[in-house]
Structure formats: structure tokens, C-alpha cells
PDB file of N, CA and C in Angstrom:
ATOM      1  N   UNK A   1     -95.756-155.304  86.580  1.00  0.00           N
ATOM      2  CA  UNK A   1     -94.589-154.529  86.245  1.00  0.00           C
ATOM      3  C   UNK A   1     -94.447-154.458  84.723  1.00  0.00           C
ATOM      4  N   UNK A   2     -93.853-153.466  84.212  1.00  0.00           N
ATOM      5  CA  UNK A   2     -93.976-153.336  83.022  1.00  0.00           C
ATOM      6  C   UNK A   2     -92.520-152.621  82.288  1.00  0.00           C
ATOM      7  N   UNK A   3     -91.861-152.680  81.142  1.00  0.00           N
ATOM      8  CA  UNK A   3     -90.805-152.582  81.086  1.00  0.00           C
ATOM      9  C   UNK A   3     -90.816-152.031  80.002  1.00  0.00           C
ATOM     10  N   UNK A   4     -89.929-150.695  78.873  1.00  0.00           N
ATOM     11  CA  UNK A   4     -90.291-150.100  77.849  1.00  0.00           C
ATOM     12  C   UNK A   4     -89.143-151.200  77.094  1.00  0.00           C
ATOM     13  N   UNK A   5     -89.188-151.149  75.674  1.00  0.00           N
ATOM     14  CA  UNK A   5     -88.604-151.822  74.610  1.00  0.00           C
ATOM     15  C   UNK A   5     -88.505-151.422  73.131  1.00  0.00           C
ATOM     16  N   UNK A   6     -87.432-150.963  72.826  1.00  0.00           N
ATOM     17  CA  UNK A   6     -87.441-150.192  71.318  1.00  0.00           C
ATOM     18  C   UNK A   6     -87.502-152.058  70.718  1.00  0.00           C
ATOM     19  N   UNK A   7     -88.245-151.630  69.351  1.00  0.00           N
ATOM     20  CA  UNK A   7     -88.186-152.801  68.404  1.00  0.00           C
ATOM     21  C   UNK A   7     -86.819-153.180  67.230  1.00  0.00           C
ATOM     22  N   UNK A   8     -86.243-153.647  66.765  1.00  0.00           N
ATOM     23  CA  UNK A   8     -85.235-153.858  66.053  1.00  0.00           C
ATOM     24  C   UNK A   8     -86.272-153.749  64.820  1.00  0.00           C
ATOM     25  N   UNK A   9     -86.969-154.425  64.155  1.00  0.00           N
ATOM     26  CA  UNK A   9     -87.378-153.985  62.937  1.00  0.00           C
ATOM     27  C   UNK A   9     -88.527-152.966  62.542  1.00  0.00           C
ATOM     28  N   UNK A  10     -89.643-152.315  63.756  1.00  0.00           N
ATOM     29  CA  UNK A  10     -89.819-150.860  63.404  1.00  0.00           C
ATOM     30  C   UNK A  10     -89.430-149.823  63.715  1.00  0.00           C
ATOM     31  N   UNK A  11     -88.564-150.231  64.621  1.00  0.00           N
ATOM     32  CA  UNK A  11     -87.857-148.592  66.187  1.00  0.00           C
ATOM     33  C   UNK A  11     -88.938-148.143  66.288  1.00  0.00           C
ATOM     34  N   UNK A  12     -89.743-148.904  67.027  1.00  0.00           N
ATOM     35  CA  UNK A  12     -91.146-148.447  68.004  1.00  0.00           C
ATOM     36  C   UNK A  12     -90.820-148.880  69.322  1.00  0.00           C
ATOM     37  N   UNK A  13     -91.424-148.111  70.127  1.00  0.00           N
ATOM     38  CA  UNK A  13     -91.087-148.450  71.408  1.00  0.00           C
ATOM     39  C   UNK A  13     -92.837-149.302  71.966  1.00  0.00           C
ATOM     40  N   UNK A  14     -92.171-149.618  73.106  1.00  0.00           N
ATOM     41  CA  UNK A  14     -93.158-151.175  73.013  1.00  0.00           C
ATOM     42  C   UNK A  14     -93.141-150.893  74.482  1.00  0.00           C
ATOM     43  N   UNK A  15     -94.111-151.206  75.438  1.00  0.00           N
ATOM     44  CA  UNK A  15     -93.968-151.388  76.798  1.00  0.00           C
ATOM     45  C   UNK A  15     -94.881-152.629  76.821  1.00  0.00           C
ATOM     46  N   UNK A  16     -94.069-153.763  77.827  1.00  0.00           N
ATOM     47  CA  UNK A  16     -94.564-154.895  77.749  1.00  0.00           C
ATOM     48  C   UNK A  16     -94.449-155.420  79.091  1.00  0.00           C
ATOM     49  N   UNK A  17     -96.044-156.086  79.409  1.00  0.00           N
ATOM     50  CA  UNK A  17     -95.672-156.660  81.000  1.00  0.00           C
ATOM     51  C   UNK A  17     -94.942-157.340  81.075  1.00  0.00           C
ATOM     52  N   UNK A  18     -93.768-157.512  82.166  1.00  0.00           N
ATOM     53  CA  UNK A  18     -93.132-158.421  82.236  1.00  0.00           C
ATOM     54  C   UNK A  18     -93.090-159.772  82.763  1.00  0.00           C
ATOM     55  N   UNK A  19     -94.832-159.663  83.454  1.00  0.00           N
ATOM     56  CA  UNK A  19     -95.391-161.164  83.636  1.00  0.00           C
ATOM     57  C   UNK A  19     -95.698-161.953  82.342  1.00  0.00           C
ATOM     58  N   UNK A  20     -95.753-161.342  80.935  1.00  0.00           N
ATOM     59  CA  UNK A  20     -95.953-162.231  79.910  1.00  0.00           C
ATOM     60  C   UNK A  20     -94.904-162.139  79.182  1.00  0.00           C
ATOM     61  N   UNK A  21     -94.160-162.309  79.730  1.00  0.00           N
ATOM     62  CA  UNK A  21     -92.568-162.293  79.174  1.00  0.00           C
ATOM     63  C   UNK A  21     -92.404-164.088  79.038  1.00  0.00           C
ATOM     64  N   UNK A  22     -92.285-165.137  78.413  1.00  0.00           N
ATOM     65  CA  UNK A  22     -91.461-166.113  78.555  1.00  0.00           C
ATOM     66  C   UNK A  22     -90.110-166.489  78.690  1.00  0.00           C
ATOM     67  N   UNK A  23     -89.565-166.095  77.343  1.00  0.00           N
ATOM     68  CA  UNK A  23     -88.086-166.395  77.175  1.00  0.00           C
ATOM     69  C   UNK A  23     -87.319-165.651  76.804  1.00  0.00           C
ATOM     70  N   UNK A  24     -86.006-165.001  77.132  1.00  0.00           N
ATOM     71  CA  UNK A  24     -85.503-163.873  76.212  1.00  0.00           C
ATOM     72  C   UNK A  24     -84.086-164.871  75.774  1.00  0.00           C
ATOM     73  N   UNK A  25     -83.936-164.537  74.402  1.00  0.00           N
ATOM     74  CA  UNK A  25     -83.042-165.744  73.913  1.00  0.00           C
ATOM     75  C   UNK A  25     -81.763-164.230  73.328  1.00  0.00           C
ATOM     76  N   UNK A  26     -80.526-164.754  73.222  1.00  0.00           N
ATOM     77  CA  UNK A  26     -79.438-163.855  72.849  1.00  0.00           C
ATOM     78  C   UNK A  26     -79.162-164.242  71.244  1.00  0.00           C
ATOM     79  N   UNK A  27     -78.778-162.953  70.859  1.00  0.00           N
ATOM     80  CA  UNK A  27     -78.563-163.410  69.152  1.00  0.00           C
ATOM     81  C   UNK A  27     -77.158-162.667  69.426  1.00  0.00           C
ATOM     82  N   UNK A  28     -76.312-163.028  67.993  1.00  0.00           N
ATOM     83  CA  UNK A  28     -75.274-161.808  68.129  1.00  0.00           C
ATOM     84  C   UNK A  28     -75.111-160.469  68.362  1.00  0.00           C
ATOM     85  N   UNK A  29     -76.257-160.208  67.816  1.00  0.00           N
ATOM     86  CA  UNK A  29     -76.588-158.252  68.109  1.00  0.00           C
ATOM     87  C   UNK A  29     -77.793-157.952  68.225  1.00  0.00           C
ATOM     88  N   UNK A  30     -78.677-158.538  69.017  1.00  0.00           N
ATOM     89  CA  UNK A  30     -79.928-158.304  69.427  1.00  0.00           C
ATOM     90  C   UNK A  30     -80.816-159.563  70.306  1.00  0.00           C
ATOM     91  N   UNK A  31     -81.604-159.247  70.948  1.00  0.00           N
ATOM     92  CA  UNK A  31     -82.065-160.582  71.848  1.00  0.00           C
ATOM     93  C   UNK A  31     -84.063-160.622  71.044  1.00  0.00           C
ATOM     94  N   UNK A  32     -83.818-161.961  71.458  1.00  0.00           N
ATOM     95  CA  UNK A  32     -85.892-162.294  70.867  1.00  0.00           C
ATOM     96  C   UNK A  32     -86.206-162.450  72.308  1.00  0.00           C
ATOM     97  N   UNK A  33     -87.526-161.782  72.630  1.00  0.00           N
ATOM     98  CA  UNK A  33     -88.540-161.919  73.955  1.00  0.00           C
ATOM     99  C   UNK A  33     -89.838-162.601  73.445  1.00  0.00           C
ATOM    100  N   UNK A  34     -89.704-163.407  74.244  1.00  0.00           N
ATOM    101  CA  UNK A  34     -91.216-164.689  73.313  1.00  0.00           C
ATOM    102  C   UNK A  34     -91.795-164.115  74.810  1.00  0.00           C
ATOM    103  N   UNK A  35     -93.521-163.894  73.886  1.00  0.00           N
ATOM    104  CA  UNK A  35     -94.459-163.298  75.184  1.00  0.00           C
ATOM    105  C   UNK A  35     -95.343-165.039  74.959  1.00  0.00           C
ATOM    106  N   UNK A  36     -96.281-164.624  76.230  1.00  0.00           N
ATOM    107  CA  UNK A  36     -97.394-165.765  76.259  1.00  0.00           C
ATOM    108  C   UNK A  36     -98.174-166.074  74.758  1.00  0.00           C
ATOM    109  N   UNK A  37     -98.501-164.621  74.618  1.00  0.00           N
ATOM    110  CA  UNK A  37     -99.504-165.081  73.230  1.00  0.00           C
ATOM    111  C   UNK A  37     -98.610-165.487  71.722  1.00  0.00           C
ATOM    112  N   UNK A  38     -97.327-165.943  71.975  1.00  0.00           N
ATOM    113  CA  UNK A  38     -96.399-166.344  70.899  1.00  0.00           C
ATOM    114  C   UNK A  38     -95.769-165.284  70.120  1.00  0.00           C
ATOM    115  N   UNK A  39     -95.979-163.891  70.344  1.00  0.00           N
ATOM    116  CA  UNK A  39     -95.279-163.081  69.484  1.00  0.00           C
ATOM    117  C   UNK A  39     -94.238-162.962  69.873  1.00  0.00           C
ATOM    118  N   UNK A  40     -93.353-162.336  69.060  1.00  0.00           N
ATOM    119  CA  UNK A  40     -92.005-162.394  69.650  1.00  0.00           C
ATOM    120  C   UNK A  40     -91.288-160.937  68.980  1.00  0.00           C
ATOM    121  N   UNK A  41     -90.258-160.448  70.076  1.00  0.00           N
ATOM    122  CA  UNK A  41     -89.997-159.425  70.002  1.00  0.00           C
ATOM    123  C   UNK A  41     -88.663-158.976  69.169  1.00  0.00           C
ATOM    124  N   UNK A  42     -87.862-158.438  68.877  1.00  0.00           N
ATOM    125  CA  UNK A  42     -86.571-158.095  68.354  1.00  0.00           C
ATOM    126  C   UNK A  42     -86.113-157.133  69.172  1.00  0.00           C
ATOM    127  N   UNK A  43     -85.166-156.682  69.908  1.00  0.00           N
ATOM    128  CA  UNK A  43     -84.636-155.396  69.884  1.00  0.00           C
ATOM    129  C   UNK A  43     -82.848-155.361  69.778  1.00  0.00           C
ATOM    130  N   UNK A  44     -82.129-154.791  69.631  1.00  0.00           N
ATOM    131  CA  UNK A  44     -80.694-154.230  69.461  1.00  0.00           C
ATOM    132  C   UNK A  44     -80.254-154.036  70.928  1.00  0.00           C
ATOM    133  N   UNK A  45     -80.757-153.928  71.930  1.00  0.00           N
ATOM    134  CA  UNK A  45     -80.331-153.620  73.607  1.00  0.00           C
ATOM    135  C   UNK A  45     -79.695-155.253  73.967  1.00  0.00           C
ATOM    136  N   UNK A  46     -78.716-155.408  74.428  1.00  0.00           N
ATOM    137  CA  UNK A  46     -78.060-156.128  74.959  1.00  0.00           C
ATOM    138  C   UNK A  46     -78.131-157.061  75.712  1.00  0.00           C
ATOM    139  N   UNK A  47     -77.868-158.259  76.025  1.00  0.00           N
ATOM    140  CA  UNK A  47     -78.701-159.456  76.782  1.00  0.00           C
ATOM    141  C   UNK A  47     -78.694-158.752  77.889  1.00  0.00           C
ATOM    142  N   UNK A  48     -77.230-158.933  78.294  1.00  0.00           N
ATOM    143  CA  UNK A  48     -77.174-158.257  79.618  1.00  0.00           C
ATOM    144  C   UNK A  48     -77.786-157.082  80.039  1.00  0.00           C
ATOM    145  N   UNK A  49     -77.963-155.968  79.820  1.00  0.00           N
ATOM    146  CA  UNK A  49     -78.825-154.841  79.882  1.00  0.00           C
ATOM    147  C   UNK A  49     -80.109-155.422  80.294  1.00  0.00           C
ATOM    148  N   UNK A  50     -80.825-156.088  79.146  1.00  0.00           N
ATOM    149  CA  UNK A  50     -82.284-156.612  79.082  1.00  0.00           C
ATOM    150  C   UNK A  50     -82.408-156.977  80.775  1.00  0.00           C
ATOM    151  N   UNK A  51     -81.579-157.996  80.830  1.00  0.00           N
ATOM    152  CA  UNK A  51     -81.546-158.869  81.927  1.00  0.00           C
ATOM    153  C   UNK A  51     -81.611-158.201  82.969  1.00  0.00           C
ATOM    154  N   UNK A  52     -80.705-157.259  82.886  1.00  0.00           N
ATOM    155  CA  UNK A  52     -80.428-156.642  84.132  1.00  0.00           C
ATOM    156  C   UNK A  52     -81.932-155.227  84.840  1.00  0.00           C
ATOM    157  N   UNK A  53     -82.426-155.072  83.479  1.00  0.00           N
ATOM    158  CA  UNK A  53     -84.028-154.618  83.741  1.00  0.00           C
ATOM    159  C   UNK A  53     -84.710-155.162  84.107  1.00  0.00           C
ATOM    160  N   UNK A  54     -85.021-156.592  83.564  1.00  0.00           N
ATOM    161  CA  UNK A  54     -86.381-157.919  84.232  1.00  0.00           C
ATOM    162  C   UNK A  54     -85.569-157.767  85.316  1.00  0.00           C
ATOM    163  N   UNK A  55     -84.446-157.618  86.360  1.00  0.00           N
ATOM    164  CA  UNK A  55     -84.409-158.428  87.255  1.00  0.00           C
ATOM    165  C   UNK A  55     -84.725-157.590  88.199  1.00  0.00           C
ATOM    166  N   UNK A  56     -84.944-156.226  87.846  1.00  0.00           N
ATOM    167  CA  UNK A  56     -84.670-154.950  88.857  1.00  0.00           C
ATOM    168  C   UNK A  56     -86.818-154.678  89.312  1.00  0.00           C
ATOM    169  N   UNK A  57     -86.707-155.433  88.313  1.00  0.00           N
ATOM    170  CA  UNK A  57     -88.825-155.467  88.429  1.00  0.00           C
ATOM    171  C   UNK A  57     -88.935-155.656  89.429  1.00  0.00           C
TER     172      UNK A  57
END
């Protein structure tokens, strides 16, 4: 399954499996998605939102 994702620091859109998803952590105005291979993501979309996409996979 795979899930699209604008970036917070290039506004690129990103589609990322969501089996190498680890952790999605909440900031005040944007959440980090740590994948397997350690990169980690930025975007401005909302925990809840996010969440509510991984769960609909």
C-alpha cells in the first residue's frame, strides 16, 4: 500500500510505502514519518489526517 505526501521543506510530493513507514511523531504544525532506511519526512498535514490515511490502508 502506498500513500501520497507533500514535503514541508521542498513541497514535493512523495509517495511512500506504507510498510516502511516506522513512526509518525506530531510537532506543533507538522508531523516527522521515520521510514526503515532512517530518513525522515516533514509535512504540514495534520496528525490526525495522516493517521487517519495509514489506517484506511
Amino acid at each position: 500500500m502506498f500513500i501520497r505526501i507533500t514535503t514541508t521543506l521542498e513541497g514535493e510530493f512523495l509517495v511512500v510505502n506504507t510498510h516502511h513507514i516506522i513512526t509518525v511523531r506530531r510537532g506543533s504544525d507538522f508531523c516527522m514519518i521515520t521510514l526503515i532506511n532512517g530518513e525522515k519526512i516533514y509535512t504540514n498535514e495534520s496528525f490526525e489526517s495522516l493517521m487517519n490515511r495509514l489506517s484506511s490502508k
